[in-house]
PDB file of N, CA and C in Angstrom:
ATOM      1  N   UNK A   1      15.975   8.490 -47.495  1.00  0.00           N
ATOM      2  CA  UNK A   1      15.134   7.677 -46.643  1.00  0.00           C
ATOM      3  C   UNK A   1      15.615   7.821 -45.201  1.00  0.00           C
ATOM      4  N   UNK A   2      14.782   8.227 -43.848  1.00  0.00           N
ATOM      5  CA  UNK A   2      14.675   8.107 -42.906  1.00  0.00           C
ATOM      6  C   UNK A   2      15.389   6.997 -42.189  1.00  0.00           C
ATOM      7  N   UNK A   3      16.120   6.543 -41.437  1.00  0.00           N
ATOM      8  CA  UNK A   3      16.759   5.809 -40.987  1.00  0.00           C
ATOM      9  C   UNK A   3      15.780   5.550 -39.429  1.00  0.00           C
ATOM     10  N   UNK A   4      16.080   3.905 -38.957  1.00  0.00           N
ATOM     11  CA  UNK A   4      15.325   3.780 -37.834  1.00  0.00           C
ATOM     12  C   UNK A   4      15.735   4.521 -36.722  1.00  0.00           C
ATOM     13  N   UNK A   5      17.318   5.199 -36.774  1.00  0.00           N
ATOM     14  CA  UNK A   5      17.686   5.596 -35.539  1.00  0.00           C
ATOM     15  C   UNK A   5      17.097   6.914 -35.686  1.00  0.00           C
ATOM     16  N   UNK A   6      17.116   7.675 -36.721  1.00  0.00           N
ATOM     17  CA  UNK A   6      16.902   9.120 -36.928  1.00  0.00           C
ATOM     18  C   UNK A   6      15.031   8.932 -36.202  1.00  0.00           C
ATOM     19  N   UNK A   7      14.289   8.145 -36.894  1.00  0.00           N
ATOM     20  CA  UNK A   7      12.905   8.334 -36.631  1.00  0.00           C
ATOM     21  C   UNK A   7      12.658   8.260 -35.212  1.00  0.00           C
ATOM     22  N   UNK A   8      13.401   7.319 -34.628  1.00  0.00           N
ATOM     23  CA  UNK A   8      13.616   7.495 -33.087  1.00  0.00           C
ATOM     24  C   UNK A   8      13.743   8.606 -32.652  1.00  0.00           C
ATOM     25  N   UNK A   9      14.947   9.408 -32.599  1.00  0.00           N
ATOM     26  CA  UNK A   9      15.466  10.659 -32.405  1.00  0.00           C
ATOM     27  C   UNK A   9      14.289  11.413 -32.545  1.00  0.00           C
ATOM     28  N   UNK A  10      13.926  11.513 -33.383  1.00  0.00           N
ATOM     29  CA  UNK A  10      12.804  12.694 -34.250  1.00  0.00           C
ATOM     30  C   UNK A  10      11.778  12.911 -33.160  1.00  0.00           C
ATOM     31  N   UNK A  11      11.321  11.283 -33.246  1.00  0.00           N
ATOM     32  CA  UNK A  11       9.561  10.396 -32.452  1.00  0.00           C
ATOM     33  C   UNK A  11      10.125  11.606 -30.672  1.00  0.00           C
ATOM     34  N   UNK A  12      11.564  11.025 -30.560  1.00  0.00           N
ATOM     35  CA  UNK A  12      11.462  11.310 -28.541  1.00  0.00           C
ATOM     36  C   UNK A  12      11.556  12.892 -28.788  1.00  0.00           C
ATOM     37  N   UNK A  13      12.269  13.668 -29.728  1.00  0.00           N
ATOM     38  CA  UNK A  13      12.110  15.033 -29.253  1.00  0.00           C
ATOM     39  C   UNK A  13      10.228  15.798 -29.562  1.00  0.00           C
ATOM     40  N   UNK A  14       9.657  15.133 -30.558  1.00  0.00           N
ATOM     41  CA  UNK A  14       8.224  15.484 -30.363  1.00  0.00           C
ATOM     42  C   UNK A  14       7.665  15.015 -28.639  1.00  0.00           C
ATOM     43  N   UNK A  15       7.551  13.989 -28.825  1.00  0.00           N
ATOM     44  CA  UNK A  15       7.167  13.417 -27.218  1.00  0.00           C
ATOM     45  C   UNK A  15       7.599  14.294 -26.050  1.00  0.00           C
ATOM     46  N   UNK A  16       8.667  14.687 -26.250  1.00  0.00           N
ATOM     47  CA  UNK A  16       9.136  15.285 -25.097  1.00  0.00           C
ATOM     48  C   UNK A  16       8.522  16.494 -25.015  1.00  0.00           C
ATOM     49  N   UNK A  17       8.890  17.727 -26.671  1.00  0.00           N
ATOM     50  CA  UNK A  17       8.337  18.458 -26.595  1.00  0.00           C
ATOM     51  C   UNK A  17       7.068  18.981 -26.270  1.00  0.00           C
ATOM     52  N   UNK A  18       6.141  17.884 -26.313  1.00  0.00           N
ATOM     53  CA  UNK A  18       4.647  17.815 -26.548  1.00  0.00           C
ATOM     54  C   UNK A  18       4.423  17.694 -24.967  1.00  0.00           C
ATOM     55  N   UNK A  19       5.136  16.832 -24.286  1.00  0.00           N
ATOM     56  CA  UNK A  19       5.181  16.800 -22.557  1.00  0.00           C
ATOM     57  C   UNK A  19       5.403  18.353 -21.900  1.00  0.00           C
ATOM     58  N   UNK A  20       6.177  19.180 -22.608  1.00  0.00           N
ATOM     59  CA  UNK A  20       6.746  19.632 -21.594  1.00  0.00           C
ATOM     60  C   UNK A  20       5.855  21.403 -22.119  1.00  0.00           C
ATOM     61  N   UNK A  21       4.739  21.086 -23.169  1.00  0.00           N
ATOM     62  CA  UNK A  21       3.792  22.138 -23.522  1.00  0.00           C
ATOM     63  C   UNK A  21       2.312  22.485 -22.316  1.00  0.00           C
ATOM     64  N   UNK A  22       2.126  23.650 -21.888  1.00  0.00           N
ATOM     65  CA  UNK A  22       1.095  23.514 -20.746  1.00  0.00           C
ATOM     66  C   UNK A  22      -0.654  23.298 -21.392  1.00  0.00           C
ATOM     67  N   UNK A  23      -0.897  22.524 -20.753  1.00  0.00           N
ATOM     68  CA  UNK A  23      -2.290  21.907 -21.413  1.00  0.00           C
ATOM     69  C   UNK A  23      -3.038  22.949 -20.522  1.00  0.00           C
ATOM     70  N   UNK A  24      -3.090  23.753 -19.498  1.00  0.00           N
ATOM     71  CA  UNK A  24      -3.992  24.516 -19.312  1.00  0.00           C
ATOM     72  C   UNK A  24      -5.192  25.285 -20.223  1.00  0.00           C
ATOM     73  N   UNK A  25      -6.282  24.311 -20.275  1.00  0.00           N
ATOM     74  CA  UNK A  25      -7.439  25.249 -20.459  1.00  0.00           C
ATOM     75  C   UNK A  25      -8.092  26.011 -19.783  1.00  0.00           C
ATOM     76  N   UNK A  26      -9.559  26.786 -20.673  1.00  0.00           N
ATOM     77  CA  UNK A  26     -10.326  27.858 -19.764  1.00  0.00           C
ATOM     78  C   UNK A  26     -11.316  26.744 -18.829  1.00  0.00           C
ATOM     79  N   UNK A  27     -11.187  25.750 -19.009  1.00  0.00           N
ATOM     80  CA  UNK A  27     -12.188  24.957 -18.199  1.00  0.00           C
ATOM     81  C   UNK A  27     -11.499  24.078 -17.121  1.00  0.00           C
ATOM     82  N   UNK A  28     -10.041  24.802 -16.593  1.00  0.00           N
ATOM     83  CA  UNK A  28      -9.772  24.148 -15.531  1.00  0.00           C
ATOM     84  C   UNK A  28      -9.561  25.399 -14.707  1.00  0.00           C
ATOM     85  N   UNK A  29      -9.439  25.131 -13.106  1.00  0.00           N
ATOM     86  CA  UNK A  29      -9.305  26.142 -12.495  1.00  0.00           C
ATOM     87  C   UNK A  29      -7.838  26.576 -12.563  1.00  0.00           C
ATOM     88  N   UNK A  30      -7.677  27.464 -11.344  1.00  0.00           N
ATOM     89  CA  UNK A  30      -6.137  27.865 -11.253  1.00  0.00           C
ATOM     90  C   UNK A  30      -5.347  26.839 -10.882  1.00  0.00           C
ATOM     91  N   UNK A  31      -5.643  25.867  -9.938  1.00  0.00           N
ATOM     92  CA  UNK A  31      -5.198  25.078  -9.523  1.00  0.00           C
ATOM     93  C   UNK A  31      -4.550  23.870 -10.358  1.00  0.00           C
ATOM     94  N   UNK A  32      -5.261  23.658 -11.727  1.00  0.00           N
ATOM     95  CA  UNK A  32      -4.505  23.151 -12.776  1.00  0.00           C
ATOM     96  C   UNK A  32      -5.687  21.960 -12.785  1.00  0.00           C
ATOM     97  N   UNK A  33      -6.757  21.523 -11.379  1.00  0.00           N
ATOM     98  CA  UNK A  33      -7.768  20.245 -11.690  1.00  0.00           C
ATOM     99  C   UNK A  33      -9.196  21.143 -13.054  1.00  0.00           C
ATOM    100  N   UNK A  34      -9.587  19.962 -13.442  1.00  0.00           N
ATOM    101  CA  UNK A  34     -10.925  20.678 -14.079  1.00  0.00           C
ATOM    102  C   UNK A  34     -12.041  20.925 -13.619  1.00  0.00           C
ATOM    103  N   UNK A  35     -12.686  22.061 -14.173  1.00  0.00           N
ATOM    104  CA  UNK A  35     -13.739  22.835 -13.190  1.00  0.00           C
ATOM    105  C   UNK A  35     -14.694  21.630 -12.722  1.00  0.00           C
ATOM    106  N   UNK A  36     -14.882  20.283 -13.344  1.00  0.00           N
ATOM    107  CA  UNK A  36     -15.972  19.873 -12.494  1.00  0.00           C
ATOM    108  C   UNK A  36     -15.296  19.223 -11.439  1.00  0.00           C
ATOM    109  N   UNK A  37     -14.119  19.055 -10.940  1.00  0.00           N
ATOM    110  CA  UNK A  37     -12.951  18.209  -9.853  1.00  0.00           C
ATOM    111  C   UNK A  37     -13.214  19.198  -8.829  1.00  0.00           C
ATOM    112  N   UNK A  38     -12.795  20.471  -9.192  1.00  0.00           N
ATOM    113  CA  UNK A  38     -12.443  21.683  -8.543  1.00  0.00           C
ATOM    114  C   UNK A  38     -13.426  22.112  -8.112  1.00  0.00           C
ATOM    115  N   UNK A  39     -14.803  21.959  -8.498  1.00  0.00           N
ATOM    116  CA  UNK A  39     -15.993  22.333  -7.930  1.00  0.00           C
ATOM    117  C   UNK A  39     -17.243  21.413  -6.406  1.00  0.00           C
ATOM    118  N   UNK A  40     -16.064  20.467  -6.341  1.00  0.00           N
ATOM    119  CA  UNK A  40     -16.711  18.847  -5.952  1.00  0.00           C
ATOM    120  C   UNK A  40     -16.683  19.823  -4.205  1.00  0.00           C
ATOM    121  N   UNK A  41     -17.540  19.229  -3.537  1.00  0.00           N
ATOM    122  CA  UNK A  41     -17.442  19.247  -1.967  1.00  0.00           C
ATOM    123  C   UNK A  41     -16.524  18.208  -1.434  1.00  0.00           C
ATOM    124  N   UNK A  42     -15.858  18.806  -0.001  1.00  0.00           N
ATOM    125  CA  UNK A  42     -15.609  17.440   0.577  1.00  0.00           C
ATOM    126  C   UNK A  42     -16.360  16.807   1.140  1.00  0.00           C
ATOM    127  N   UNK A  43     -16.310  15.192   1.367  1.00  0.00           N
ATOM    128  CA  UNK A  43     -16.801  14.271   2.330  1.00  0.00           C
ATOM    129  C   UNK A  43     -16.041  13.477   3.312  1.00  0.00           C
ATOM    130  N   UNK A  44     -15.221  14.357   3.040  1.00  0.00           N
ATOM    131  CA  UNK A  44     -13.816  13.928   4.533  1.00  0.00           C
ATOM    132  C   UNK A  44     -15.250  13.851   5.702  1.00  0.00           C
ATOM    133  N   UNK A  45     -16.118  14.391   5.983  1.00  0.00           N
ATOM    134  CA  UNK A  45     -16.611  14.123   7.083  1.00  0.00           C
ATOM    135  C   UNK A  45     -17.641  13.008   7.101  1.00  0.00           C
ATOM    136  N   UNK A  46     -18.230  12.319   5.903  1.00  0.00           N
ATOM    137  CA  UNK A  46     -19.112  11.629   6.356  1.00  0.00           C
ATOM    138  C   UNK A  46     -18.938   9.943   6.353  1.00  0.00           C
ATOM    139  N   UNK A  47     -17.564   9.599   6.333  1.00  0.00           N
ATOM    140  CA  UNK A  47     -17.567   8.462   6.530  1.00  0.00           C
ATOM    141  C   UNK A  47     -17.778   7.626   8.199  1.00  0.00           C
ATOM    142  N   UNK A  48     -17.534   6.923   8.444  1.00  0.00           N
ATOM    143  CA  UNK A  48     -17.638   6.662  10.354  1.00  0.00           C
ATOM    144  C   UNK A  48     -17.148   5.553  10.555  1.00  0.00           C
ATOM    145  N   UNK A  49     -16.155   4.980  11.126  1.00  0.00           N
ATOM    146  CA  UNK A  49     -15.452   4.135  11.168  1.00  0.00           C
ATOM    147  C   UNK A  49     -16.144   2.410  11.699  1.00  0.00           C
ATOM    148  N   UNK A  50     -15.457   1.446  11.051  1.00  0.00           N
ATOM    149  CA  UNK A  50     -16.157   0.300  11.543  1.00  0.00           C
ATOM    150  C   UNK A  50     -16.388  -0.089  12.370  1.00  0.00           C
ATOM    151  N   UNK A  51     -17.214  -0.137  13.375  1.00  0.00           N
ATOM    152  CA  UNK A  51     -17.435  -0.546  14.987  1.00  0.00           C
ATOM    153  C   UNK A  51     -17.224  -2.170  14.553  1.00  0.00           C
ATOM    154  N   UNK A  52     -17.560  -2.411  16.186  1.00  0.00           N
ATOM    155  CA  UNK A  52     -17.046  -3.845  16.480  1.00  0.00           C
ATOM    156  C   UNK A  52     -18.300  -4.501  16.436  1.00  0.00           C
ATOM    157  N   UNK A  53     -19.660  -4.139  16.462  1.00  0.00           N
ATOM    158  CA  UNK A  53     -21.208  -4.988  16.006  1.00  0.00           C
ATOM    159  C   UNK A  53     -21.301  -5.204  14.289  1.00  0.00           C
ATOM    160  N   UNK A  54     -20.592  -4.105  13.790  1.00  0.00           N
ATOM    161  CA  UNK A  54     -20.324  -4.597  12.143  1.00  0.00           C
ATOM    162  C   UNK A  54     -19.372  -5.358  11.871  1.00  0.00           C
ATOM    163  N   UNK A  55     -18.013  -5.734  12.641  1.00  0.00           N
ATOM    164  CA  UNK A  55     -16.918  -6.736  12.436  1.00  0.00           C
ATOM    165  C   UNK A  55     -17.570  -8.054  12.908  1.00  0.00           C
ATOM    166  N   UNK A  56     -18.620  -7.961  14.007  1.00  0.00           N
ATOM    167  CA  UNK A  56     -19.174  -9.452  14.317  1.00  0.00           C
ATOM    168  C   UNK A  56     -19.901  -9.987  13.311  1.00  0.00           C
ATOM    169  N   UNK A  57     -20.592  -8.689  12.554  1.00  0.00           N
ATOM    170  CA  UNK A  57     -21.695  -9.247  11.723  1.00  0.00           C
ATOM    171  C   UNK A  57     -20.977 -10.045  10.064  1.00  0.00           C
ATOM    172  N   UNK A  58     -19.539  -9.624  10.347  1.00  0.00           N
ATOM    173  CA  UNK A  58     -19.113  -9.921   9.061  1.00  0.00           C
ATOM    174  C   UNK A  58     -18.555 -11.478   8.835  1.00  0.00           C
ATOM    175  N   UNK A  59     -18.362 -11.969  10.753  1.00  0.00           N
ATOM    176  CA  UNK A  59     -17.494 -12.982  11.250  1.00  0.00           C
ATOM    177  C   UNK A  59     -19.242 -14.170  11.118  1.00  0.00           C
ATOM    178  N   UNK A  60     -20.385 -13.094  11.532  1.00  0.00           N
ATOM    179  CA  UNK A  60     -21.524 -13.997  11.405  1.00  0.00           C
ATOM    180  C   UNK A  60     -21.793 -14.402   9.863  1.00  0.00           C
ATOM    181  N   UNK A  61     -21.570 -13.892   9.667  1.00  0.00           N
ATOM    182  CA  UNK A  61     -22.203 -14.067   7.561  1.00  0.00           C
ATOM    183  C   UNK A  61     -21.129 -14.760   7.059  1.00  0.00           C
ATOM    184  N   UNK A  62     -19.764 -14.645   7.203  1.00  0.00           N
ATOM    185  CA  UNK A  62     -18.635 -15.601   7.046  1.00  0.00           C
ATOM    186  C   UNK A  62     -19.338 -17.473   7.553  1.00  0.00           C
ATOM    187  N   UNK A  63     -19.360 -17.184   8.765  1.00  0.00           N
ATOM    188  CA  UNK A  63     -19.682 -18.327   9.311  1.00  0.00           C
ATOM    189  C   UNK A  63     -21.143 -19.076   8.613  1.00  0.00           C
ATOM    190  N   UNK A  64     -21.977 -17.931   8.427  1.00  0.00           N
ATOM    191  CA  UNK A  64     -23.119 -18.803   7.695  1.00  0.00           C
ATOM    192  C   UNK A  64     -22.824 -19.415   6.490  1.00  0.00           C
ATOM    193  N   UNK A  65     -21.917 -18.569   5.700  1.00  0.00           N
ATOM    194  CA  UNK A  65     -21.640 -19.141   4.800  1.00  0.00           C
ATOM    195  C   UNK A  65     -20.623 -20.163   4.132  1.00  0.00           C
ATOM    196  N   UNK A  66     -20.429 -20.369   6.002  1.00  0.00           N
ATOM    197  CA  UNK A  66     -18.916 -21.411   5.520  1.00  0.00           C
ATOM    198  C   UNK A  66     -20.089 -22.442   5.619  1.00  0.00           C
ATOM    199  N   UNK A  67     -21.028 -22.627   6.492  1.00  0.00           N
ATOM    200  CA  UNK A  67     -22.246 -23.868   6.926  1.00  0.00           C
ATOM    201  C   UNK A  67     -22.670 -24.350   5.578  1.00  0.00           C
ATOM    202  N   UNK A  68     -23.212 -23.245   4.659  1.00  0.00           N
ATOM    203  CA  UNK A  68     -24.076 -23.506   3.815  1.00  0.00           C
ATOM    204  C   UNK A  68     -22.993 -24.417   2.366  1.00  0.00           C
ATOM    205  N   UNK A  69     -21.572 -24.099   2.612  1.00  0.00           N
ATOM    206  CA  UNK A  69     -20.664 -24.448   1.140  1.00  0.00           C
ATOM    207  C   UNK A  69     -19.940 -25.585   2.197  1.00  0.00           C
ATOM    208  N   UNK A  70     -20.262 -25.999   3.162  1.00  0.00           N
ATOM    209  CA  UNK A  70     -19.496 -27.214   4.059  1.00  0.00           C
ATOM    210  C   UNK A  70     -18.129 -26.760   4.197  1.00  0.00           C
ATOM    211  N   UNK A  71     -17.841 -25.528   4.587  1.00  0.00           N
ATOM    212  CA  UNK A  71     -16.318 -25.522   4.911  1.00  0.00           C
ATOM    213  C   UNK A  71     -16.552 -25.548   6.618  1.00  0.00           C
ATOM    214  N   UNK A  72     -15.116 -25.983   7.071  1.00  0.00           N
ATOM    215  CA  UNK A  72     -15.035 -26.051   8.394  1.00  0.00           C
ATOM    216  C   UNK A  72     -14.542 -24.869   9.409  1.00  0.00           C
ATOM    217  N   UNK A  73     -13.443 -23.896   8.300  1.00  0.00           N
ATOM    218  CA  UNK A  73     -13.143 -23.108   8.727  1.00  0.00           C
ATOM    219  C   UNK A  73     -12.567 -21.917   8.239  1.00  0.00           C
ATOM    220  N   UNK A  74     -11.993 -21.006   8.066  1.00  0.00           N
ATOM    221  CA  UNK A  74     -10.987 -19.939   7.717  1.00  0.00           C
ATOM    222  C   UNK A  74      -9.771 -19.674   8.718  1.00  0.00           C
ATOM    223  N   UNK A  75      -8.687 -19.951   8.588  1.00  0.00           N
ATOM    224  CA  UNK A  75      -7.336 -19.182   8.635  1.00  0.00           C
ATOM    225  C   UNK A  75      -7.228 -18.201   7.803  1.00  0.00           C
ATOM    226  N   UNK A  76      -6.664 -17.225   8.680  1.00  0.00           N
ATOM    227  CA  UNK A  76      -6.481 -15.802   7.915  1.00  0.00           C
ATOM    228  C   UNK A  76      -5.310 -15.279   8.410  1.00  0.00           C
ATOM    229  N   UNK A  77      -3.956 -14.964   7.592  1.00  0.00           N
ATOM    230  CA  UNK A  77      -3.048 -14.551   7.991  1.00  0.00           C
ATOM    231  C   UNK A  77      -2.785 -12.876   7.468  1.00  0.00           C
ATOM    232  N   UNK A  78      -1.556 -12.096   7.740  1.00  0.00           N
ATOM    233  CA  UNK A  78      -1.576 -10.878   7.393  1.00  0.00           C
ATOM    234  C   UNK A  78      -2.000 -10.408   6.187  1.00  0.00           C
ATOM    235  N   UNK A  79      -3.025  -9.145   5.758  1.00  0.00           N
ATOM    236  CA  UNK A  79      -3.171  -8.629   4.975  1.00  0.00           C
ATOM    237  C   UNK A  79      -4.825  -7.716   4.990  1.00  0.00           C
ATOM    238  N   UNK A  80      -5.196  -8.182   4.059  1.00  0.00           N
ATOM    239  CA  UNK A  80      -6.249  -7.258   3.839  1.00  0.00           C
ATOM    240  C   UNK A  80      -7.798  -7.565   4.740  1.00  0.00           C
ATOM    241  N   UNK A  81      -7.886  -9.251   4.402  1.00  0.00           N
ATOM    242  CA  UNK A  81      -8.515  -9.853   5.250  1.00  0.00           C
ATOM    243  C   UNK A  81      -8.312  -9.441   6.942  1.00  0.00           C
ATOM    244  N   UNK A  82      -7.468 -10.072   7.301  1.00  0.00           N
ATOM    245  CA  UNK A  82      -7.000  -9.857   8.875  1.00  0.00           C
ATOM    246  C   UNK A  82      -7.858  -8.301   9.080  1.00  0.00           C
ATOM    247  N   UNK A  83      -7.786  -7.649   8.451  1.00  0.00           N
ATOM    248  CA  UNK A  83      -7.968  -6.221   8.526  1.00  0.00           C
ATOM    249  C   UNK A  83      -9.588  -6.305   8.596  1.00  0.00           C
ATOM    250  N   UNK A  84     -10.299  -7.118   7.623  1.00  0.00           N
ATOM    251  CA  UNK A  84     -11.768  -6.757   7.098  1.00  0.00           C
ATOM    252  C   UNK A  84     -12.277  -7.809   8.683  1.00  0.00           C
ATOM    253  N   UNK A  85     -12.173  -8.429   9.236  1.00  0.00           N
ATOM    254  CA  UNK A  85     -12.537  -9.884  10.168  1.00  0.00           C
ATOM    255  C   UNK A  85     -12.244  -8.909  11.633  1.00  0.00           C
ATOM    256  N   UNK A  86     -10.897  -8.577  11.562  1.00  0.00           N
ATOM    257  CA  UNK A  86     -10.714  -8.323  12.744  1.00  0.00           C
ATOM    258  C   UNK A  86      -9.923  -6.890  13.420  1.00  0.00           C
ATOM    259  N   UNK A  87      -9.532  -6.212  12.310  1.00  0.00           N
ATOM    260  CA  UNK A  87      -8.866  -5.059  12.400  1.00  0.00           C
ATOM    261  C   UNK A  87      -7.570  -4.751  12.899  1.00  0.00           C
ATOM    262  N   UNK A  88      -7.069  -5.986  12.392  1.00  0.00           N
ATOM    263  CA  UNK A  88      -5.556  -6.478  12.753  1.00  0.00           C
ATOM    264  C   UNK A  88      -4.605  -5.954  11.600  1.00  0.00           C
ATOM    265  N   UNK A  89      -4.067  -4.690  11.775  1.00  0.00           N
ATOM    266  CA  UNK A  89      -2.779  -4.478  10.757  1.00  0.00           C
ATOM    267  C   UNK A  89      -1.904  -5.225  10.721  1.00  0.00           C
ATOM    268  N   UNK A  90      -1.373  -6.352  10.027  1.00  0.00           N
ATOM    269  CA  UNK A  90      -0.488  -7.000  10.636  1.00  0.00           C
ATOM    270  C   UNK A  90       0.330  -7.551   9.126  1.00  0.00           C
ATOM    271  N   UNK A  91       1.657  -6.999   8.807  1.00  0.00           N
ATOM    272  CA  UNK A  91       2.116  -7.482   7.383  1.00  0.00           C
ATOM    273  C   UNK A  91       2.405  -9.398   7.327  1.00  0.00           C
ATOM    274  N   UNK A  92       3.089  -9.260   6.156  1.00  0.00           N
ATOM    275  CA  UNK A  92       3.824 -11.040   6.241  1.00  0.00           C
ATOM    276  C   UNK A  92       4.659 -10.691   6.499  1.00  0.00           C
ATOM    277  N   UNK A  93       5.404 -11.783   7.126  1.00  0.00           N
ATOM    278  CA  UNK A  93       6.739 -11.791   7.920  1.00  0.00           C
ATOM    279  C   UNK A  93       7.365 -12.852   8.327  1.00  0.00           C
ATOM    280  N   UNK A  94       8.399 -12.961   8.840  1.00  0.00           N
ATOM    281  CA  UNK A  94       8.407 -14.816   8.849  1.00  0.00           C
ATOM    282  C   UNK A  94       7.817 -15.113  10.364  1.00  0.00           C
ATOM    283  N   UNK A  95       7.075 -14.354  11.014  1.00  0.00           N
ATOM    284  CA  UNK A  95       6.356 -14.656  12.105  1.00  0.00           C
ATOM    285  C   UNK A  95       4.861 -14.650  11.841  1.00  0.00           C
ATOM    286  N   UNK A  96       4.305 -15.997  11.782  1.00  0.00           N
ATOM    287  CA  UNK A  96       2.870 -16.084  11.674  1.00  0.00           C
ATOM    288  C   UNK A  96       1.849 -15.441  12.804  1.00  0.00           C
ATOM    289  N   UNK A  97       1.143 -14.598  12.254  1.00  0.00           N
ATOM    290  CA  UNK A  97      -0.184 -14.055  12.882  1.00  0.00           C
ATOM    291  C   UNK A  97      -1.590 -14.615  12.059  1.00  0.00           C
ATOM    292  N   UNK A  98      -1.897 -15.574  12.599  1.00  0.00           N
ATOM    293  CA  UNK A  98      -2.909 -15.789  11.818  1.00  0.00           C
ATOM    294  C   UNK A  98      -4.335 -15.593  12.870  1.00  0.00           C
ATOM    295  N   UNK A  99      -5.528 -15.705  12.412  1.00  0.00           N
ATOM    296  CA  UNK A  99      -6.556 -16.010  12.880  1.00  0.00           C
ATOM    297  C   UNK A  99      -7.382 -16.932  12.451  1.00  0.00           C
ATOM    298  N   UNK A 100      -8.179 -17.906  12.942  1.00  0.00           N
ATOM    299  CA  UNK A 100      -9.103 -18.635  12.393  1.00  0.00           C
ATOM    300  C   UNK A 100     -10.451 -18.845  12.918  1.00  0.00           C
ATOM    301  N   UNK A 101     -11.841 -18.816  12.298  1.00  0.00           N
ATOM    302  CA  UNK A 101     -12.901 -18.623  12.204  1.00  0.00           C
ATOM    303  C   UNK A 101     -13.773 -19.825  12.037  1.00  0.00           C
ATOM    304  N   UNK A 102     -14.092 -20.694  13.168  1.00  0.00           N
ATOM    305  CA  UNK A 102     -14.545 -21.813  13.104  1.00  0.00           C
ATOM    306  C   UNK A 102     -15.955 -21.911  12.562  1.00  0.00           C
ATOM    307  N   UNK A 103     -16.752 -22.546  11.461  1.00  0.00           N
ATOM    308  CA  UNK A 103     -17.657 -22.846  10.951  1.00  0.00           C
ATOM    309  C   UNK A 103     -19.201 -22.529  12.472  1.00  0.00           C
TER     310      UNK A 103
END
């Protein structure tokens, strides 16, 4: 009978072996992605960065919708937000950067 340590042993040298076998098929390119990855165009060019009439419009629709749920306001300190409102990179830290967005 197989012992738990042996089946261990056994289990990691398959695993490993099985890792370290090349999965290259005929349906990937040379490059090692698969032909439909490898076939894709770029669109590095068609994105266009957020102007400042789309950051107002986001601070306007915020605001309508603080009216309509009765909030008074938003504070927004570092992170993802800060970023989407106002385009402020700004991490946490023990120095507050906040912004706030009056109703």
């Amino acid at each position: 009978m197989i012992t738990r340590r042996e089946f261990i042993g056994v289990s990691s040298a398959v695993v490993a072996g099985s890792a370290c076998q090349s999965n290259v098929s005929a349906s990937q390119s040379a490059d090692g992605l698969p032909a439909s990855i490898a076939g894709l165009a770029s669109m590095a060019d068609q994105p266009t960065p957020v102007t400042v009439a789309e950051r107002k419009g986001r601070i306007d629709k915020a605001r309508r919708l603080m009216v309509e749920n009765d909030i008074g306001a938003m504070m927004m300190t570092g992170g993802t937000s800060l970023v989407y409102f106002a385009n402020i990179r700004w991490g946490l830290s023990e120095r507050l950067l906040s912004i706030v967005i009056p109703a």
